[in-house]
C-alpha atoms as a PDB file:
ATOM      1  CA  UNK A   1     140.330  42.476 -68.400  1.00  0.00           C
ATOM      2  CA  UNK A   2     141.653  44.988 -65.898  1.00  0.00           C
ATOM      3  CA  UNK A   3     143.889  47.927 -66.582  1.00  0.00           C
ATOM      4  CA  UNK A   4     146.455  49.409 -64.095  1.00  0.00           C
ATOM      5  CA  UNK A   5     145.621  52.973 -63.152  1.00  0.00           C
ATOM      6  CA  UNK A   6     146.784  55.734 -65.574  1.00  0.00           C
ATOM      7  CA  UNK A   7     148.970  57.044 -62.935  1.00  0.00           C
ATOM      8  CA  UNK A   8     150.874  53.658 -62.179  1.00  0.00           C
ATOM      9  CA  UNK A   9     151.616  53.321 -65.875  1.00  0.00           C
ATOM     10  CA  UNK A  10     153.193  56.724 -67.117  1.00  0.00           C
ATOM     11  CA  UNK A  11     154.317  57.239 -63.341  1.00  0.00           C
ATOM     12  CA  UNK A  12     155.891  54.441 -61.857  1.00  0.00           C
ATOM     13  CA  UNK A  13     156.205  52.484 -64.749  1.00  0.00           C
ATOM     14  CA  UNK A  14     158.097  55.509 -66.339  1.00  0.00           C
ATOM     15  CA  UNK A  15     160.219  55.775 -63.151  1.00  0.00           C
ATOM     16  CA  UNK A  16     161.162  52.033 -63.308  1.00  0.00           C
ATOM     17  CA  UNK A  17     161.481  51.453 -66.596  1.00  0.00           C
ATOM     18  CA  UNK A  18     164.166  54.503 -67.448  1.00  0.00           C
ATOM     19  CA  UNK A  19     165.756  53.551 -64.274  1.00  0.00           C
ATOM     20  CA  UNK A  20     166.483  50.058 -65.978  1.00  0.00           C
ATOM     21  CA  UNK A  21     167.587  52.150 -69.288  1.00  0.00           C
ATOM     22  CA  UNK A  22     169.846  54.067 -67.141  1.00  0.00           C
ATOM     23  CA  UNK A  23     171.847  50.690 -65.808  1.00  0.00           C
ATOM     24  CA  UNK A  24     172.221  49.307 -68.898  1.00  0.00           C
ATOM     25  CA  UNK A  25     173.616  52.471 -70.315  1.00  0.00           C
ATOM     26  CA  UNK A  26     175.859  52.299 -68.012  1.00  0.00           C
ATOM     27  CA  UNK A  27     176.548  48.860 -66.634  1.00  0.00           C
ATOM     28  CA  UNK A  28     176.547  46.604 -69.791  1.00  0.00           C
ATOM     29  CA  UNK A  29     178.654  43.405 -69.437  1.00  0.00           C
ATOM     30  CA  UNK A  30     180.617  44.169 -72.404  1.00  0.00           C
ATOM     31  CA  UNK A  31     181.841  47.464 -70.321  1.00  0.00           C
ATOM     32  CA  UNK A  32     185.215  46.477 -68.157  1.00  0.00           C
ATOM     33  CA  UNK A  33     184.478  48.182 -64.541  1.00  0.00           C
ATOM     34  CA  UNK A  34     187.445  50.318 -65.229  1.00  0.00           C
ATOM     35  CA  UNK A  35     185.207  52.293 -67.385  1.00  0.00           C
ATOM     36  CA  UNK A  36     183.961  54.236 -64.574  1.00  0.00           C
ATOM     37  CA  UNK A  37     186.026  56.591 -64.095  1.00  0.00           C
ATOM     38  CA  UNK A  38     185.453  59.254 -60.431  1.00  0.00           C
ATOM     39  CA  UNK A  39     186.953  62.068 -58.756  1.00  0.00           C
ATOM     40  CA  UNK A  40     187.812  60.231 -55.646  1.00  0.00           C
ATOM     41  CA  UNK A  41     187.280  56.263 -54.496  1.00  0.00           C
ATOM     42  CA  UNK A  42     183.921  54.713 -54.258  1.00  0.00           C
ATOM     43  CA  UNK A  43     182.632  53.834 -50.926  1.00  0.00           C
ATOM     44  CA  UNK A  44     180.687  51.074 -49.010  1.00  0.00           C
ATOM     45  CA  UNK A  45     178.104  54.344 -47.861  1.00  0.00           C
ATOM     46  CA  UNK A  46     176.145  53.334 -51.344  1.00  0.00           C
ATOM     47  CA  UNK A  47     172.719  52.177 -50.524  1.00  0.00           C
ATOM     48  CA  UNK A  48     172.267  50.769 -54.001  1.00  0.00           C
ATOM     49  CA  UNK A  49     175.985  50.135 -55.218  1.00  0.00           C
ATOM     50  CA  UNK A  50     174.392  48.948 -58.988  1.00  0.00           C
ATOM     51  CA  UNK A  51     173.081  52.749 -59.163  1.00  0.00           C
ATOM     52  CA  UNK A  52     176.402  55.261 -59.730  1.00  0.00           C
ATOM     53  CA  UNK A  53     176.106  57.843 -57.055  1.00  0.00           C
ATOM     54  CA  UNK A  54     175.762  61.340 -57.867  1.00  0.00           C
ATOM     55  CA  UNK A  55     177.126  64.672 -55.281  1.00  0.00           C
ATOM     56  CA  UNK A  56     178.262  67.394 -55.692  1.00  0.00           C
ATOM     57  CA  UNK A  57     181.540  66.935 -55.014  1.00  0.00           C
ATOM     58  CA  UNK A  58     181.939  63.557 -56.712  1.00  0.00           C
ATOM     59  CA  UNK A  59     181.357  63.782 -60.662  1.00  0.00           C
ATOM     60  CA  UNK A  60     180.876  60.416 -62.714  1.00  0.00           C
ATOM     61  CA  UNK A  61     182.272  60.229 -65.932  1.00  0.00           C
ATOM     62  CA  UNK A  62     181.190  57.586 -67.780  1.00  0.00           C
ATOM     63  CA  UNK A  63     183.863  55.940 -70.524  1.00  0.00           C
ATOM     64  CA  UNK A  64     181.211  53.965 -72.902  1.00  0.00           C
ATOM     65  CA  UNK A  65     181.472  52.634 -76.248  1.00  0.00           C
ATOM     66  CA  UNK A  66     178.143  54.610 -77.147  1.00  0.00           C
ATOM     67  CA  UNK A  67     176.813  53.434 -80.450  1.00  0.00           C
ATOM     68  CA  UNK A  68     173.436  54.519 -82.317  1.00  0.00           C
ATOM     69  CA  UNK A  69     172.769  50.575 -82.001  1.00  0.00           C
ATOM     70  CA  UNK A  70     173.316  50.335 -78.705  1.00  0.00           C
ATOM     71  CA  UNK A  71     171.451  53.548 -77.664  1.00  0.00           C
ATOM     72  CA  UNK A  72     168.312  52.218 -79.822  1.00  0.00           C
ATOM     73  CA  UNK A  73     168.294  48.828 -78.608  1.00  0.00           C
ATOM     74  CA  UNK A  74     168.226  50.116 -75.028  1.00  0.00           C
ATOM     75  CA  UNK A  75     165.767  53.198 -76.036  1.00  0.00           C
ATOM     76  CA  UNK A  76     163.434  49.788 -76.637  1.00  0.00           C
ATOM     77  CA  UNK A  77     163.447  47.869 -73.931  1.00  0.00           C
ATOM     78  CA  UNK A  78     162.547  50.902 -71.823  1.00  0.00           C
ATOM     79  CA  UNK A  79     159.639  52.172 -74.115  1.00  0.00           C
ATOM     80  CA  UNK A  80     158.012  48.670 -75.468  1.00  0.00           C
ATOM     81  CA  UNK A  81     155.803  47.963 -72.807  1.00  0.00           C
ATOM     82  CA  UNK A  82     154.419  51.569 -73.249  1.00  0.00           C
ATOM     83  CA  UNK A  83     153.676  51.360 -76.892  1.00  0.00           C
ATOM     84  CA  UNK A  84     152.083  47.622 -76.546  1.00  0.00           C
ATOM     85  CA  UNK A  85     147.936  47.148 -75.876  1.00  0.00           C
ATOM     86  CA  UNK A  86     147.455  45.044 -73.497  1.00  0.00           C
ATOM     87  CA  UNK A  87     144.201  43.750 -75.080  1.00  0.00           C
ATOM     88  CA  UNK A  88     144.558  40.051 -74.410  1.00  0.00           C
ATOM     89  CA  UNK A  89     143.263  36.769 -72.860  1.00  0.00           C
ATOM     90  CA  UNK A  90     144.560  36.968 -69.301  1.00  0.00           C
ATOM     91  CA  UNK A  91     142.597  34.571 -66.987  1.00  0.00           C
ATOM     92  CA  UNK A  92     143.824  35.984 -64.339  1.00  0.00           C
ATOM     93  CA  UNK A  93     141.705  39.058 -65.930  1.00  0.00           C
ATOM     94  CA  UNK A  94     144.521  41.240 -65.088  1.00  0.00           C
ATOM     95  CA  UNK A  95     146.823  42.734 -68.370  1.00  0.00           C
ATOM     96  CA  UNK A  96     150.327  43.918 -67.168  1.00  0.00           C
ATOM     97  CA  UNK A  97     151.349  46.046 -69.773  1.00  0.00           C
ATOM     98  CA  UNK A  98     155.418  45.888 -68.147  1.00  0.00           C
ATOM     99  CA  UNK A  99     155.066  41.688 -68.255  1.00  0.00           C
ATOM    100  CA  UNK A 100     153.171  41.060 -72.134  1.00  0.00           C
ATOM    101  CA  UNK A 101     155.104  38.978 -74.581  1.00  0.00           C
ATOM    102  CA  UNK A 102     155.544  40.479 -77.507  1.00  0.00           C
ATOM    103  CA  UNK A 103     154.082  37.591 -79.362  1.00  0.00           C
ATOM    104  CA  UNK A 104     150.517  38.239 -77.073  1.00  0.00           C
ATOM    105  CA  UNK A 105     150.358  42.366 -78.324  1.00  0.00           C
ATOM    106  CA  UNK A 106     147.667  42.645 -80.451  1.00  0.00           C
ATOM    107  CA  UNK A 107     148.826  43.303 -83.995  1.00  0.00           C
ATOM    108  CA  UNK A 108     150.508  39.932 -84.311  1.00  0.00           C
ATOM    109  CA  UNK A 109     147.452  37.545 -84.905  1.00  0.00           C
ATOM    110  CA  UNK A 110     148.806  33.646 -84.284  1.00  0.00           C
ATOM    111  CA  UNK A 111     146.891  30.679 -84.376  1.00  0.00           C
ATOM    112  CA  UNK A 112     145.688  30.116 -81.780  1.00  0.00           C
ATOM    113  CA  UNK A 113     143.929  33.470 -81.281  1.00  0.00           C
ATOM    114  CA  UNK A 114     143.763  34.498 -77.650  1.00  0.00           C
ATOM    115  CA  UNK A 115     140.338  36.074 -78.491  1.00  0.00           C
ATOM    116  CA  UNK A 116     138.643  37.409 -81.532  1.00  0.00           C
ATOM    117  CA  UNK A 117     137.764  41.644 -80.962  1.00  0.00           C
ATOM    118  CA  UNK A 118     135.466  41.636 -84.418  1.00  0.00           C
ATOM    119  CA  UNK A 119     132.548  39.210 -85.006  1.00  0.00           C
ATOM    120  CA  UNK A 120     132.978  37.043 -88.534  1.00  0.00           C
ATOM    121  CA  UNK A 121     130.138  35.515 -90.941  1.00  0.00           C
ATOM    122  CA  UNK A 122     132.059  33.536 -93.259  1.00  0.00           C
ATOM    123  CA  UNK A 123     130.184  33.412 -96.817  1.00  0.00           C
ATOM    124  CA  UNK A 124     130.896  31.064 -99.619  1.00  0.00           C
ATOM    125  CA  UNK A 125     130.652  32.791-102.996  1.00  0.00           C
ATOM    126  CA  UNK A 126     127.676  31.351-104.991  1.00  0.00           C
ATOM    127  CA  UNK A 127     128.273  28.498-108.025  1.00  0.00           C
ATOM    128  CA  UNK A 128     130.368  30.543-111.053  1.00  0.00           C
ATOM    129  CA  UNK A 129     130.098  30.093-114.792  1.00  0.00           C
ATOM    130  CA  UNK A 130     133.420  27.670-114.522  1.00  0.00           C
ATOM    131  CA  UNK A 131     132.058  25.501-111.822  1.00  0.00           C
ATOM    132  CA  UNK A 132     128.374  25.534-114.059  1.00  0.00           C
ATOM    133  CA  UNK A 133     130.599  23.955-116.929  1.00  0.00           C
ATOM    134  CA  UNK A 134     131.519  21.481-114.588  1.00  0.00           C
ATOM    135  CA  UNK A 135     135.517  22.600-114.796  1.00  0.00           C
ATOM    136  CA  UNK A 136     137.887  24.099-112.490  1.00  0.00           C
ATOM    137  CA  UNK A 137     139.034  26.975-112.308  1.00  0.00           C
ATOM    138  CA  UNK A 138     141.664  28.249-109.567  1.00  0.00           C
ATOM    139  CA  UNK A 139     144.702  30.114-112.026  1.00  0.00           C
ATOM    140  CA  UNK A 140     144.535  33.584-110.613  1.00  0.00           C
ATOM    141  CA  UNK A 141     145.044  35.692-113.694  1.00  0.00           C
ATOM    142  CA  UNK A 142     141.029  34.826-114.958  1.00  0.00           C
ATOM    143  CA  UNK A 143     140.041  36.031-111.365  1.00  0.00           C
ATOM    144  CA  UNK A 144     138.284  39.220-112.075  1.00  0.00           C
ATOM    145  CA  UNK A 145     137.141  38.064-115.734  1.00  0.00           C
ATOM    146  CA  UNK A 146     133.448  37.903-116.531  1.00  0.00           C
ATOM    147  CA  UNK A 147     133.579  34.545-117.606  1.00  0.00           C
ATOM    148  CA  UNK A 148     134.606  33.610-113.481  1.00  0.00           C
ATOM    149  CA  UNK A 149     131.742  35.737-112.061  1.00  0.00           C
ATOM    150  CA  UNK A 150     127.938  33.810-110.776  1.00  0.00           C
ATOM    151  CA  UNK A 151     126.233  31.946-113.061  1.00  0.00           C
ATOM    152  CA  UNK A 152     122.192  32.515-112.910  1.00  0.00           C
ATOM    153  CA  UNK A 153     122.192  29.661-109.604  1.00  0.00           C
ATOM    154  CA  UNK A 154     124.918  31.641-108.172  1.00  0.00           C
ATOM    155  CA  UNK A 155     123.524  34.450-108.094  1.00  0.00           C
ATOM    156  CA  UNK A 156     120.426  33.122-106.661  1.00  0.00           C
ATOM    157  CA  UNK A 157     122.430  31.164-104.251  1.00  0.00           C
ATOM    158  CA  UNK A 158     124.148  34.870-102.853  1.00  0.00           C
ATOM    159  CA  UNK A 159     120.411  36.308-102.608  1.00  0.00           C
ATOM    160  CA  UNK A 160     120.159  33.570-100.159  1.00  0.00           C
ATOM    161  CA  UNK A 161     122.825  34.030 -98.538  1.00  0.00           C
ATOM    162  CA  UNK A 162     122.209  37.459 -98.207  1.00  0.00           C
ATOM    163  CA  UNK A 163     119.052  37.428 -96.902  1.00  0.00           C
ATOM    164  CA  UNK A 164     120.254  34.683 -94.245  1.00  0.00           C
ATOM    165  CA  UNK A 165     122.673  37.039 -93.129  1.00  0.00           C
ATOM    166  CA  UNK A 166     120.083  39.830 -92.632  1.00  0.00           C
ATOM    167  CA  UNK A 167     117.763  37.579 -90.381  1.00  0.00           C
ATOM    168  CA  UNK A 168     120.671  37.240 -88.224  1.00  0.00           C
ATOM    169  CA  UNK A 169     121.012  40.935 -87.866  1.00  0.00           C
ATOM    170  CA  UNK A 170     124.401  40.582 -89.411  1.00  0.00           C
ATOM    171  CA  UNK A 171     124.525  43.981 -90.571  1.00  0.00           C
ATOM    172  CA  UNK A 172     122.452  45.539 -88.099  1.00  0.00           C
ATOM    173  CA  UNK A 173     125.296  47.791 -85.984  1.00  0.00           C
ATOM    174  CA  UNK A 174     128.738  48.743 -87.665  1.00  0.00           C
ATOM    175  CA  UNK A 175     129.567  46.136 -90.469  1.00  0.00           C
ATOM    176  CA  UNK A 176     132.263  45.838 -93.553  1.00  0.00           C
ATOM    177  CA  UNK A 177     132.011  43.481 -96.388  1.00  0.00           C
ATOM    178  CA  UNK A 178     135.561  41.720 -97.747  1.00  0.00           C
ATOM    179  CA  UNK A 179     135.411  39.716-100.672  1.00  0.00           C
ATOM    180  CA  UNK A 180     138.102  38.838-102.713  1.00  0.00           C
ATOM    181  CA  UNK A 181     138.273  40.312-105.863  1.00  0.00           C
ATOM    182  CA  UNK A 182     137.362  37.285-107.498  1.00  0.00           C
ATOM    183  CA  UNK A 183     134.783  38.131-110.148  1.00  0.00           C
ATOM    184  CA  UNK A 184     132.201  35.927-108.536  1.00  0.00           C
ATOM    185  CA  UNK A 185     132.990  36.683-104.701  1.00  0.00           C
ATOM    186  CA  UNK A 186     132.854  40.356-106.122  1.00  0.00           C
ATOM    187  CA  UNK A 187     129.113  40.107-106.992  1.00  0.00           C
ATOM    188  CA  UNK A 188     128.529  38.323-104.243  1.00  0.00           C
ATOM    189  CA  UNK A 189     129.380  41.211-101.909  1.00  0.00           C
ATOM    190  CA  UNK A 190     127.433  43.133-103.574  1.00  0.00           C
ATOM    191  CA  UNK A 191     124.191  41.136-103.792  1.00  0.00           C
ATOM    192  CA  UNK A 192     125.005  40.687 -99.919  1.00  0.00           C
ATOM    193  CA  UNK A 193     125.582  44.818 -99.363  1.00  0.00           C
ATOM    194  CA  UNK A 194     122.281  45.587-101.134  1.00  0.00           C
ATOM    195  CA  UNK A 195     120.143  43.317 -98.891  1.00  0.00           C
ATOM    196  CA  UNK A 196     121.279  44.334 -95.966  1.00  0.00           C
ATOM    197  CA  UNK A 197     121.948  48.229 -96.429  1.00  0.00           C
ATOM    198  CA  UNK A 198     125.323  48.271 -96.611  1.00  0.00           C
ATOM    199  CA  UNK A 199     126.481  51.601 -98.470  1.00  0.00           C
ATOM    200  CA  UNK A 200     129.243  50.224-101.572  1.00  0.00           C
ATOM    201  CA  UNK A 201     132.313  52.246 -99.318  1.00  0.00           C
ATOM    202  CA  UNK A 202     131.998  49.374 -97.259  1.00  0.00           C
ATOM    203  CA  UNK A 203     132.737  46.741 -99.424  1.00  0.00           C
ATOM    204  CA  UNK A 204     137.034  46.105 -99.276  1.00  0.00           C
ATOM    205  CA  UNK A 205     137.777  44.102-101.863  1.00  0.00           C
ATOM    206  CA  UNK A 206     140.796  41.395-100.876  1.00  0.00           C
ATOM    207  CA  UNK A 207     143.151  41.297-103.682  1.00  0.00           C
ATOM    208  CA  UNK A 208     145.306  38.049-102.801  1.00  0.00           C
ATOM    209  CA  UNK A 209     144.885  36.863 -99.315  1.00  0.00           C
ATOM    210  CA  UNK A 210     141.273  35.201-100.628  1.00  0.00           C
ATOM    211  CA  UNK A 211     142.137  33.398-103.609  1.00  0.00           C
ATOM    212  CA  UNK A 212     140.691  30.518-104.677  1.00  0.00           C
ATOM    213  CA  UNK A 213     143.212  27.888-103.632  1.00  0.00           C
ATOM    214  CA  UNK A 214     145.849  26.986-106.677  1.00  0.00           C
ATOM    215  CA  UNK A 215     145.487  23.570-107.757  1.00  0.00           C
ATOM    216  CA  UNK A 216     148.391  23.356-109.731  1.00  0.00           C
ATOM    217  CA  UNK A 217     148.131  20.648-112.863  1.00  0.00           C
ATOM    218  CA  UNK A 218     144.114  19.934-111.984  1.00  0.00           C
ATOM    219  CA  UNK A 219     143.559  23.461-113.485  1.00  0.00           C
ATOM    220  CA  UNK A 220     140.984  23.029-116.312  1.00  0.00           C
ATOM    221  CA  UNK A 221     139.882  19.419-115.264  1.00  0.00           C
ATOM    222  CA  UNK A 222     136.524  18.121-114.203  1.00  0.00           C
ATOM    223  CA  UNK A 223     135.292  19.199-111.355  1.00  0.00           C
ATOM    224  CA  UNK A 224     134.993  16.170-110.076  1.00  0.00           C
ATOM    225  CA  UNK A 225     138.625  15.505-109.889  1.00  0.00           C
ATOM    226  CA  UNK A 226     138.680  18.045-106.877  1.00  0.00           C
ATOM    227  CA  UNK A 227     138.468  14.791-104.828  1.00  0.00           C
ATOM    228  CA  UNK A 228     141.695  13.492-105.411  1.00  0.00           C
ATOM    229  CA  UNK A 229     142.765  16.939-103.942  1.00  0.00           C
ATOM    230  CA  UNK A 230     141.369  16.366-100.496  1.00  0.00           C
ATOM    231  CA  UNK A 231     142.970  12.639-100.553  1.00  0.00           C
ATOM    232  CA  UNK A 232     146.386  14.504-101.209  1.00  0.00           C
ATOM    233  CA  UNK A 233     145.219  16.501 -97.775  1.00  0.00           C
ATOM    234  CA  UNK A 234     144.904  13.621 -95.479  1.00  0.00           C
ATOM    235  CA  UNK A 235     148.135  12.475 -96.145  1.00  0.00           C
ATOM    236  CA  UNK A 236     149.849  15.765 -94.964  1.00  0.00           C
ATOM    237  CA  UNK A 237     149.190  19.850 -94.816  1.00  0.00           C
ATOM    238  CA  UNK A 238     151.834  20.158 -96.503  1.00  0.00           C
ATOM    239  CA  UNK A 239     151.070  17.453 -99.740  1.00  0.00           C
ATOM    240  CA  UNK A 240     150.884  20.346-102.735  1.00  0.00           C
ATOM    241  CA  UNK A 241     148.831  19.397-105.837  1.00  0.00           C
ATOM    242  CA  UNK A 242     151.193  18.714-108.777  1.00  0.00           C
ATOM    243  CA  UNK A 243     152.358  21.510-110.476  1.00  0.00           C
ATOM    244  CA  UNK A 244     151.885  22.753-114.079  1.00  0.00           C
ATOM    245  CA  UNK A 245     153.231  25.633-116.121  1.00  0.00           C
ATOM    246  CA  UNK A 246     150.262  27.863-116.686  1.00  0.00           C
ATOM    247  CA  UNK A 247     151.261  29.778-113.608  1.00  0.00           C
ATOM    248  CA  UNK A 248     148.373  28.151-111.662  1.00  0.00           C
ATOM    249  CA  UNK A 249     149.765  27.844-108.503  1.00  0.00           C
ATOM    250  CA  UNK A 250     149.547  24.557-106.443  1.00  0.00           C
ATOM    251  CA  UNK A 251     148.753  25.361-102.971  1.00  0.00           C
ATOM    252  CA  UNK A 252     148.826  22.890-100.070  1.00  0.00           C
ATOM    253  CA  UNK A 253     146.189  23.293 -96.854  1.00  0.00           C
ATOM    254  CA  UNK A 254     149.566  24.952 -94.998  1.00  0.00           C
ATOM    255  CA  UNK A 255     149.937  27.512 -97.882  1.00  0.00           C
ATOM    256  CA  UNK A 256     146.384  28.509 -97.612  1.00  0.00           C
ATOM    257  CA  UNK A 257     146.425  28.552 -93.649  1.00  0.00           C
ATOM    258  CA  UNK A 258     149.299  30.979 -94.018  1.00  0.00           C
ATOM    259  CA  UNK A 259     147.427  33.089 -96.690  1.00  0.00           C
ATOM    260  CA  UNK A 260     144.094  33.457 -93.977  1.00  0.00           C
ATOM    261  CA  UNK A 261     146.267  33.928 -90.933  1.00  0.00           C
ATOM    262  CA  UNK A 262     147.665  37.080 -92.908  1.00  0.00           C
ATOM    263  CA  UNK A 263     144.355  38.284 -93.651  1.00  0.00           C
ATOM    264  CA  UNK A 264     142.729  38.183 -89.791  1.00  0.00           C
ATOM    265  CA  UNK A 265     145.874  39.546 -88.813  1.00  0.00           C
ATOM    266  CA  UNK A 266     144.607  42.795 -91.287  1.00  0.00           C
ATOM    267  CA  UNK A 267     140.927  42.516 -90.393  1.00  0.00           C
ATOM    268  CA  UNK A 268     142.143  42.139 -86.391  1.00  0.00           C
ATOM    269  CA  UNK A 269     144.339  45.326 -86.334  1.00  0.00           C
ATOM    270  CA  UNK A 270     142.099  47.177 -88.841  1.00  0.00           C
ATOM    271  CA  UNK A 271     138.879  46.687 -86.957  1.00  0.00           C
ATOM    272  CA  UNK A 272     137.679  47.059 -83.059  1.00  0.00           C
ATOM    273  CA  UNK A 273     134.422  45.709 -81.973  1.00  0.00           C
ATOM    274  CA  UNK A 274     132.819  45.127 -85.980  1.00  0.00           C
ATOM    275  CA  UNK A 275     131.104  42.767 -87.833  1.00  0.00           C
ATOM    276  CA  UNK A 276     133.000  41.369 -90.956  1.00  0.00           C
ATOM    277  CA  UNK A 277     131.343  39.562 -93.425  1.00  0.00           C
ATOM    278  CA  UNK A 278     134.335  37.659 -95.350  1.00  0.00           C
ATOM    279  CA  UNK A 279     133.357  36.512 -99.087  1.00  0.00           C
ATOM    280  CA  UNK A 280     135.550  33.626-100.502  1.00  0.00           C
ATOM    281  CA  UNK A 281     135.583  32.318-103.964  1.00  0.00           C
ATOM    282  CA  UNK A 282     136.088  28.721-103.084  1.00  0.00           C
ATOM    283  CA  UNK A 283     135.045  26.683 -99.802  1.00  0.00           C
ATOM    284  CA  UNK A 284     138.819  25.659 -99.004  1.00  0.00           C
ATOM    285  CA  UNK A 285     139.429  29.214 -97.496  1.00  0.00           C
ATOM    286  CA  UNK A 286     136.927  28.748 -95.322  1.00  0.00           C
ATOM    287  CA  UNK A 287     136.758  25.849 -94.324  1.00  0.00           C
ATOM    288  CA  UNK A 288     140.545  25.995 -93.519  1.00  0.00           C
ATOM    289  CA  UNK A 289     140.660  29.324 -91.635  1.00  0.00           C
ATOM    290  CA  UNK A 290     137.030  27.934 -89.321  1.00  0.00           C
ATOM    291  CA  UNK A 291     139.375  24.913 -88.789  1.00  0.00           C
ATOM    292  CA  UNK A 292     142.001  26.668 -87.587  1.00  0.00           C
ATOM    293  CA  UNK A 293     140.351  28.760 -85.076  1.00  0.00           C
ATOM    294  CA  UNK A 294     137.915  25.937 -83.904  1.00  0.00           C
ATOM    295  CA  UNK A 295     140.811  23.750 -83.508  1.00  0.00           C
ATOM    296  CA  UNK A 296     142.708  25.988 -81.426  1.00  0.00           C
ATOM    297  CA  UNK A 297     140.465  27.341 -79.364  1.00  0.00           C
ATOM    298  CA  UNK A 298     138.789  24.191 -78.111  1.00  0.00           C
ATOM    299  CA  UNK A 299     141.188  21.890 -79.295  1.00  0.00           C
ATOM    300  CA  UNK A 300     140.548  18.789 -82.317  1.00  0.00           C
ATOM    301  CA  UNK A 301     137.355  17.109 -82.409  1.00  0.00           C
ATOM    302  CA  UNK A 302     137.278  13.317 -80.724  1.00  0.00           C
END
């Protein structure tokens, strides 16, 4: 990636950019040309006849229907290239901060992601009491009870884990730990911030965004019945598990996708150049969000 000079920016990019302002201040289509009202006839001597000439001897005064709206709406076109980063895939390895889409300015994460600017170890809470019993458990309001944190294999399951992570130097430079607040993704973290050094300020717990996915009417069922889930999921994205009325909500893959697209849109804009070590409760997270950005960036497996 290249960046213009500073001077060709604020400069001539200021230059060009106000003079655009200026004409559509004062040469909007909605404006009859018998708005412009000047002290004598216009001539043919204009070099530039879409610039009003200025003397002085000849005084231009403009008749415009000047609204806050208008004035604000213009005041943006002239200043959004200026308050954009250009921090995106260009293969041409040149950024043009006059020319970027708005949907390309970092801040608005989309699948597919032009590039990533953090590095991401995705880590699957351990097994919980619930999943120990054999039932599931995805209704949100028994998230942060101690009855949904690691059973004893969890927790040796997130020593593991954490110790994996620390042989791959995950935590080696400048790193942040976000688990959701899941009671079980919690202590997770935590194991995982103790193995590796990681000082407790660095743990950000997720409150929403990382929820175990809401399967609807299979709340409190085997856990075995998880299966007939994932058949739902090959028939569409957007197949939801049926619904029930303990407030359990029933989330299809698209529902999910939007709920991790949110959350690297936070870590994206929140972060520059870090590690982030992102602790889910439940596998589906995971596996959807690594789907997602596999899939777009080198396109479905054949």
């Amino acid at each position: 990636m290249q960046l213009h000079p500073f001077k060709d920016i604020c400069v001539h990019g200021l230059q060009i950019q106000f003079r655009r302002f200026y004409d559509h201040l004062y040469h909007t289509s909605a404006m009859p040309a018998t708005t412009l009202v000047s002290s004598k006839p216009a001539t043919s001597s204009n070099p530039n006849p879409s610039i009003p000439p200025f003397s002085s001897t000849q005084k231009l005064f403009p008749i415009v229907p000047f609204t806050r709206r208008g004035f604000l709406a213009s005041l943006s076109i002239a200043l959004t290239p200026f308050t954009s980063s250009p921090q995106i895939y260009n293969p041409t390895n040149v950024a043009n901060p006059v020319a970027l889409p708005v949907s390309q300015a970092r801040g608005l994460f989309q699948m597919p992601p032009f590039r990533l600017v953090n590095k991401y170890y995705l880590v699957r809470a351990g097994e919980s009491e619930y999943e120990s019993l054999g039932i599931i458990n995805t209704n949100p309001v028994t998230k942060t009870s101690v009855d949904n944190g690691l059973s004893e294999i969890g927790k040796k399951q997130a020593v593991k884990a954490a110790l994996a992570l620390k042989s791959m130097g995950a935590c080696e430079g400048n790193c942040w730990i976000w688990p959701s607040i899941t009671q079980r993704a919690y202590q997770a973290a935590e194991i995982i911030a103790a193995v590796n050094g990681v000082g407790r300020s660095r743990i950000v717990p997720e409150y929403s965004f990382l929820d175990a996915r809401g399967l609807g009417a299979y709340e409190g069922k085997k856990l075995d019945s998880v299966s007939e889930v994932y058949a739902l999921d090959s028939l569409s994205p957007n197949t939801k598990p049926p619904p029930t009325g303990d407030g359990t909500p029933n989330e299809s893959v698209q529902d999910v996708f939007v709920r991790v697209t949110q959350l690297m849109s936070i870590l994206e804009t929140q972060y520059s150049e870090d590690t982030v070590v992102i602790v889910s409760p439940d596998s589906d997270n995971l596996s959807i969000l690594q789907a997602g950005i596999v899939i777009s960036l080198f396109g479905p497996a054949k």
